[in-house]
Protein backbone atom coordinates (compact mmCIF):
# COMPACT_ATOMS: atom_id res chain seq x y z
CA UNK A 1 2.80 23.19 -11.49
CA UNK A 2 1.75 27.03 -11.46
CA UNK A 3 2.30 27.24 -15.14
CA UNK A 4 0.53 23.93 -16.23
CA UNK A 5 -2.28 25.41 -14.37
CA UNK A 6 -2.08 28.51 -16.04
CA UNK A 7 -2.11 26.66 -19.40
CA UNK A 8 -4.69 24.41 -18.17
CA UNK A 9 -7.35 27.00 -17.52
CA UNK A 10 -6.37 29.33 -20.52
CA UNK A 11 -7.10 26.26 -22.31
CA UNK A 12 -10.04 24.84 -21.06
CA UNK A 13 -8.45 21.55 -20.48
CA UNK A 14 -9.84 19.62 -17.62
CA UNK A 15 -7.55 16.88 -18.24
CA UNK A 16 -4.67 19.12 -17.56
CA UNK A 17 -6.37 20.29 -14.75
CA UNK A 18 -6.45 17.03 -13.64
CA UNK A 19 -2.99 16.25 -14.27
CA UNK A 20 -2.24 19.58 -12.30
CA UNK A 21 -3.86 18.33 -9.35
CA UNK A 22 -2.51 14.96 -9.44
CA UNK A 23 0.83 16.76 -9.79
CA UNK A 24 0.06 18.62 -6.55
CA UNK A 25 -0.95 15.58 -4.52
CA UNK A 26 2.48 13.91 -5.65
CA UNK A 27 3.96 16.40 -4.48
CA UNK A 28 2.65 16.42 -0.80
CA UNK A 29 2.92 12.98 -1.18
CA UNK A 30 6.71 12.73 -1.84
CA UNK A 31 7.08 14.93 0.96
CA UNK A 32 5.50 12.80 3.11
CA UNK A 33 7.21 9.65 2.08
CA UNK A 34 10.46 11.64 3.14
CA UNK A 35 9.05 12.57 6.07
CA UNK A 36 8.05 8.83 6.96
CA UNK A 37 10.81 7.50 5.97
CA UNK A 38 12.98 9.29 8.37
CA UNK A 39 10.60 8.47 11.54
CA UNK A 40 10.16 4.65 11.17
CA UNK A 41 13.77 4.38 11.67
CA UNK A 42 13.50 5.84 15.28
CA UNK A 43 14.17 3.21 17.70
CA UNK A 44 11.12 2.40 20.01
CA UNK A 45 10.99 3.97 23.28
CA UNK A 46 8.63 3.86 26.20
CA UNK A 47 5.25 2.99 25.20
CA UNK A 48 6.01 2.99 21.21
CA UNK A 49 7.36 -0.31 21.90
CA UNK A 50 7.57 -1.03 17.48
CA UNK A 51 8.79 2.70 17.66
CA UNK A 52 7.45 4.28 14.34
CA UNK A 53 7.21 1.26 11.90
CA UNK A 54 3.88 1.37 11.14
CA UNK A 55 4.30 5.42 9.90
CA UNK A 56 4.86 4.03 6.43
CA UNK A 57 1.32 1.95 6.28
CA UNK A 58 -0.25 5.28 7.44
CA UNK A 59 1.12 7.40 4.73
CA UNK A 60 0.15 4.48 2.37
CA UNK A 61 -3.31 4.67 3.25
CA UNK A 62 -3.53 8.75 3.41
CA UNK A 63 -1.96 8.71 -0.12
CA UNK A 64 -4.52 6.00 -1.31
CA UNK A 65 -7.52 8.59 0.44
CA UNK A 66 -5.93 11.16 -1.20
CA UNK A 67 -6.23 9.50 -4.57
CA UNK A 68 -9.86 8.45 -4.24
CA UNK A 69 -10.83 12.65 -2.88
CA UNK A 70 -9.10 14.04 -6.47
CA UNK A 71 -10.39 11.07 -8.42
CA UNK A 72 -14.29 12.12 -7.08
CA UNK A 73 -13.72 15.79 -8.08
CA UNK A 74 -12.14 15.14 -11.61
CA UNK A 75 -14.73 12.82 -12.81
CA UNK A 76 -17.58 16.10 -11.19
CA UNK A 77 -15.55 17.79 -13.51
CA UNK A 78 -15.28 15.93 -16.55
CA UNK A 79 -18.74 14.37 -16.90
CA UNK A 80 -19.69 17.82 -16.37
CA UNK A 81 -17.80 19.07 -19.64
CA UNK A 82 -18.80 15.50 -21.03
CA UNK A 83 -22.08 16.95 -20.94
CA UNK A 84 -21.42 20.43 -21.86
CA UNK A 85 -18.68 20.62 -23.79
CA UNK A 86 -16.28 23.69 -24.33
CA UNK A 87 -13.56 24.59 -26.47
CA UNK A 88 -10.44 23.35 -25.53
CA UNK A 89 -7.02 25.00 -27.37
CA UNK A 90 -5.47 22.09 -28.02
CA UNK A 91 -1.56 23.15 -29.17
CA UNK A 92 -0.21 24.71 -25.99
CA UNK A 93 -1.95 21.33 -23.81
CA UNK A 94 0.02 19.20 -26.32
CA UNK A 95 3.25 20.66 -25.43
CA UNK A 96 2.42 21.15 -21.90
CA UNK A 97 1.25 16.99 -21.74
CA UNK A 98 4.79 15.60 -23.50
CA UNK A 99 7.12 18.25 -21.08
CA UNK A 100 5.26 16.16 -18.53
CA UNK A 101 5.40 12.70 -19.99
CA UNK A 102 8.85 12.82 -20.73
CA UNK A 103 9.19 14.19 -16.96
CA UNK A 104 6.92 11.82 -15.47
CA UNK A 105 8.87 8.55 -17.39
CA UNK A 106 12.24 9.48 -15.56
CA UNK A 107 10.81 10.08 -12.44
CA UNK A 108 9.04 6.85 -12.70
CA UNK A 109 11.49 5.24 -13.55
CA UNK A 110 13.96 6.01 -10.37
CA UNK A 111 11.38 5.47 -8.12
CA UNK A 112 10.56 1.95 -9.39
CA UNK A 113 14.55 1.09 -8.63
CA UNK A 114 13.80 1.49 -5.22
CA UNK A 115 12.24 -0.82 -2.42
CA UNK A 116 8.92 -1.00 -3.06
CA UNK A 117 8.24 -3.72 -1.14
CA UNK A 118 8.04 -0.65 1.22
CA UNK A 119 4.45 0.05 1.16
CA UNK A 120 5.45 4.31 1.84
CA UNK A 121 7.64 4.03 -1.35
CA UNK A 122 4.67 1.89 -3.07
CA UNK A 123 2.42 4.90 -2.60
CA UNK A 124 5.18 7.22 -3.93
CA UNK A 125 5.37 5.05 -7.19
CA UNK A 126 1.50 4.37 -7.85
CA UNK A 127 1.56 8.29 -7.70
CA UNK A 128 3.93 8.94 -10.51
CA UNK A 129 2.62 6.07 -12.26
CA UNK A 130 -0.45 7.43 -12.83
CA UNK A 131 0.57 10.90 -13.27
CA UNK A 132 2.62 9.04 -15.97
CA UNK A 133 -0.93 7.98 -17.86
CA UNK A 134 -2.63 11.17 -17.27
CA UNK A 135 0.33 13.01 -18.72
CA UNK A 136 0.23 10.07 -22.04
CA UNK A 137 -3.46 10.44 -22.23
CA UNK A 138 -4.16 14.45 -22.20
CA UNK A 139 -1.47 14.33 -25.27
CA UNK A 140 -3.55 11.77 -26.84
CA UNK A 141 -6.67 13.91 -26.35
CA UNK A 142 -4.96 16.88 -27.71
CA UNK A 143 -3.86 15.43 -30.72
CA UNK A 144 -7.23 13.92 -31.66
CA UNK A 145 -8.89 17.50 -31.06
CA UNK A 146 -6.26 19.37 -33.37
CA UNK A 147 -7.29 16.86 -35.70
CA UNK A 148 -10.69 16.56 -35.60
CA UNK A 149 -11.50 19.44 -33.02
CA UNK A 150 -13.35 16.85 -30.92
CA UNK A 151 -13.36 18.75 -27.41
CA UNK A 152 -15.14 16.21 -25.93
CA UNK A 153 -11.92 14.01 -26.16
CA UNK A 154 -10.68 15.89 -23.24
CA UNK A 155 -13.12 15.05 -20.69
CA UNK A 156 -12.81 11.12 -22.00
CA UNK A 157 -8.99 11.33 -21.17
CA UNK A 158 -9.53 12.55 -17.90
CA UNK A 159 -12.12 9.95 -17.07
CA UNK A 160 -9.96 7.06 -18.41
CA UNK A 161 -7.24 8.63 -16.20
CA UNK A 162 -9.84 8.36 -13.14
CA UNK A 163 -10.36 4.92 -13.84
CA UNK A 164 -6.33 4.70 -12.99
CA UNK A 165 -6.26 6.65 -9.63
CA UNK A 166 -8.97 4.47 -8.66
CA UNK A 167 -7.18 1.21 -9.30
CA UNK A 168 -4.02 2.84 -7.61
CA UNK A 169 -5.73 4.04 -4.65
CA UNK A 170 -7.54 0.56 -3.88
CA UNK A 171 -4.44 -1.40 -4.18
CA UNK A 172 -3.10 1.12 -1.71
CA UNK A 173 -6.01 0.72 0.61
CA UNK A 174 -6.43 -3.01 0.50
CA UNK A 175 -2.99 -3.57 1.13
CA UNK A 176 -2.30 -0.49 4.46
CA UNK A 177 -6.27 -1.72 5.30
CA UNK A 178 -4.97 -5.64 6.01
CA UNK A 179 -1.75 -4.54 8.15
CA UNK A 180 -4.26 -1.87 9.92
CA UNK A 181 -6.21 -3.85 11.02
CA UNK A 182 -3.60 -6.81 11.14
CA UNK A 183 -5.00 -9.82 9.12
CA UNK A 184 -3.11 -12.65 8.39
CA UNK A 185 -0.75 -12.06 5.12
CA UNK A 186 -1.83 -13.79 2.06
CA UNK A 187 0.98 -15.09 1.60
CA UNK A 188 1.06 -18.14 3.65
CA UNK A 189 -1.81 -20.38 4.70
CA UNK A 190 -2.54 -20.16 8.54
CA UNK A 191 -3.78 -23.64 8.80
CA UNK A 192 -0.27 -25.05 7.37
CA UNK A 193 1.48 -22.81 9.54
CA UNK A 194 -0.27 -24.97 12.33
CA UNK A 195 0.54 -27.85 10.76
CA UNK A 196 4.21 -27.82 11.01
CA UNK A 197 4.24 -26.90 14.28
CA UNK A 198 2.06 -29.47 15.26
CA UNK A 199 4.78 -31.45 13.68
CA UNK A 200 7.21 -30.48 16.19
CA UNK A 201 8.41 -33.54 19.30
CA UNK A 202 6.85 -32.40 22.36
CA UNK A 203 3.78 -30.23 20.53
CA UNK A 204 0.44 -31.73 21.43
CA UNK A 205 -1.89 -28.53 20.38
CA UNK A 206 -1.75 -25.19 18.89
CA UNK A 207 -4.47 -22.57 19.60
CA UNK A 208 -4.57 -18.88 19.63
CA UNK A 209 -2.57 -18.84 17.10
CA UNK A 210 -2.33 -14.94 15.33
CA UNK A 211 -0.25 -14.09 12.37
CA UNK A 212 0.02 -10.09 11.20
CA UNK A 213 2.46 -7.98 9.58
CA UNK A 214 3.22 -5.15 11.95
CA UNK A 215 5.19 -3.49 8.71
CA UNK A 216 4.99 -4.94 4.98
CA UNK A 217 8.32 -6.37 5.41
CA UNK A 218 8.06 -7.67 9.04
CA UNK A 219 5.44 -10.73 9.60
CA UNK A 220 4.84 -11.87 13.73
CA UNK A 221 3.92 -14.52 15.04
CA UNK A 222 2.45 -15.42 18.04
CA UNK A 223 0.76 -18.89 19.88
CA UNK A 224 -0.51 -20.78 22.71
CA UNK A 225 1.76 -24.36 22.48
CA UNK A 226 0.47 -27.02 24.64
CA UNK A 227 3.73 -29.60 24.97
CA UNK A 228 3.52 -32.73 26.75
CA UNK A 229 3.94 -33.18 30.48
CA UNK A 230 7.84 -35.29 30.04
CA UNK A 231 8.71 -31.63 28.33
CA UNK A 232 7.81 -30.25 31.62
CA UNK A 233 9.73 -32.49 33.67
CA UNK A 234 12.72 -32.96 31.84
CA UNK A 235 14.03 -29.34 31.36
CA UNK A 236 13.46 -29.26 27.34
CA UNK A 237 11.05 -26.25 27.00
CA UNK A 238 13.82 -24.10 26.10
CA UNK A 239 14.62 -27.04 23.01
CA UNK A 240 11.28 -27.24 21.97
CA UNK A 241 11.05 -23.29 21.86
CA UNK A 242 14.20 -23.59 19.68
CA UNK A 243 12.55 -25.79 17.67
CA UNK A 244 9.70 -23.19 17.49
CA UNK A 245 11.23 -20.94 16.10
CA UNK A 246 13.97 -22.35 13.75
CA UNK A 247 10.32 -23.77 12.56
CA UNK A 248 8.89 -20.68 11.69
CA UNK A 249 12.06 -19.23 10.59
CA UNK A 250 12.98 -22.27 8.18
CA UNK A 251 9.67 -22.61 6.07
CA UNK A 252 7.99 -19.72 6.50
CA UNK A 253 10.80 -16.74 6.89
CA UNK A 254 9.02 -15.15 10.08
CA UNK A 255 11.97 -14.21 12.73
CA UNK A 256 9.16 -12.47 14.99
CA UNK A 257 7.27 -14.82 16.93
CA UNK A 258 6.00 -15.08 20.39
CA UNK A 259 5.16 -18.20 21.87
CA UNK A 260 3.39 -19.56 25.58
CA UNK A 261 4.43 -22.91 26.28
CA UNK A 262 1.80 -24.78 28.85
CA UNK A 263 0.25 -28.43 29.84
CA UNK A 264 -2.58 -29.94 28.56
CA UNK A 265 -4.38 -28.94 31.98
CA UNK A 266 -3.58 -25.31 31.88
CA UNK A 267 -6.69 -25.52 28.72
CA UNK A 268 -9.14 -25.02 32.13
CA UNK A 269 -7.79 -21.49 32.86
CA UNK A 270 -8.87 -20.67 29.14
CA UNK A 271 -12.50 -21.60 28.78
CA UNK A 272 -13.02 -18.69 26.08
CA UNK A 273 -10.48 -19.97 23.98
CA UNK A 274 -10.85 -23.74 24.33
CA UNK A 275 -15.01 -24.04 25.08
């Protein structure tokens, strides 16, 4: 990275600037993926009763801020020299730009072999990817200003490169934002969650009913079940709980799930949630 910046400012080349940057944010990024990585797997303890899960849809939404911060100061930068443009010495970016493509596509590609249905790995990948583009586009603007001497191409390959961080970083911040603040997955429909269990022998009403992802790749579930009084007197909560949750684990693939099994009378000890 020191000597792309080197050749970056000998040259004039914002868009290798921008690369550089981008580079450097990758880097703290990868570090903090590893980093992550290695805490989420700590068991929960004490009051950190999901332990450390949630560490990877932090470092999501960091790497997704991060992205947005250098995409804000490279677009300054290159509407600036948009404006104003300088001479840029094209040769020594174009060698600089394919070293990095041709770095930047195996990287790339190892990372997209991995889980990235792991939203800390995600991050990792939307980095590279677009490091990737940056890399393909500043050797696109150098060739067109060895052959035209068009400096201004520079400052357009670092804004269509802008227009990629951007898209990265709101994926990244839609998708840590919904677990953050724990909406319902898109994935499945709330109301036919409901309906099933409604479905259920015993199940008279469902309310309260909250679905979240407390890590991309673990969904919870948890509901008020009203049953009918003969489940009360007979014994069968514990069947209709199995029921519950073979439910929820059958059609919808949710092993989490919480459940409060009560009367149809026990609705007058809940007036906020029933009136």
């Amino acid at each position: 990275m020191a000597g792309e910046l080197t050749v970056a400012i000998l040259a004039s080349s914002v868009a290798l600037m921008a690369d550089t940057a981008h580079m450097l944010i990758d880097a703290s990024g990868l570090a903090l993926a590893v980093w992550v990585a290695r805490i989420s797997k700590k068991a929960p303890t004490g009051n950190w009763t999901y332990g450390f899960q949630r560490a990877e849809i932090v470092s999501a939404a960091i790497n997704g801020i991060a992205l947005l911060v250098i995409s804000a100061l490279i677009a300054y930068e290159s509407i600036s020299r948009l404006l104003h443009p300088i001479h840029v010495t094209a040769f020594p970016v174009l060698i600089v730009a394919l070293v990095g493509v041709a770095f930047n596509s195996l990287t790339t590609f190892i990372v997209s072999r991995a889980d990235r249905s792991n939203m800390n790995v995600e991050g990792a990948f939307q980095h590279l990817l677009t490091d990737l583009f940056g890399f393909i586009g500043t050797a696109i603007a150098a060739l067109i200003i060895l052959w035209t001497h068009f400096n201004r191409a520079d400052s357009i390959a670092s804004l269509l490169v802008v227009l990629i961080m951007l898209f990265a970083a709101y994926r990244l911040l839609k998708d840590s934002g919904r677990i953050l603040f724990e909406a319902a997955p898109t994935s499945v429909d709330i109301a036919e969650i409901k309906n099933h269990l409604l479905d259920l022998e015993s199940v008279q009403d469902v309310h309260d009913l909250h679905f979240w992802n407390v890590t991309a790749a673990l969904p919870a579930i948890s509901a008020h079940i009203v049953v009918t009084p003969d489940c009360l007197e007979n014994g069968s909560m514990g069947h209709v709980l199995d029921q519950l949750q073979d439910c929820l684990i059958g059609h919808f693939d949710v092993e989490h799930s919480t459940f409060q099994l009560e009367p149809p009378e026990h609705a007058e000890h809940e007036p906020t949630m029933h009136g």
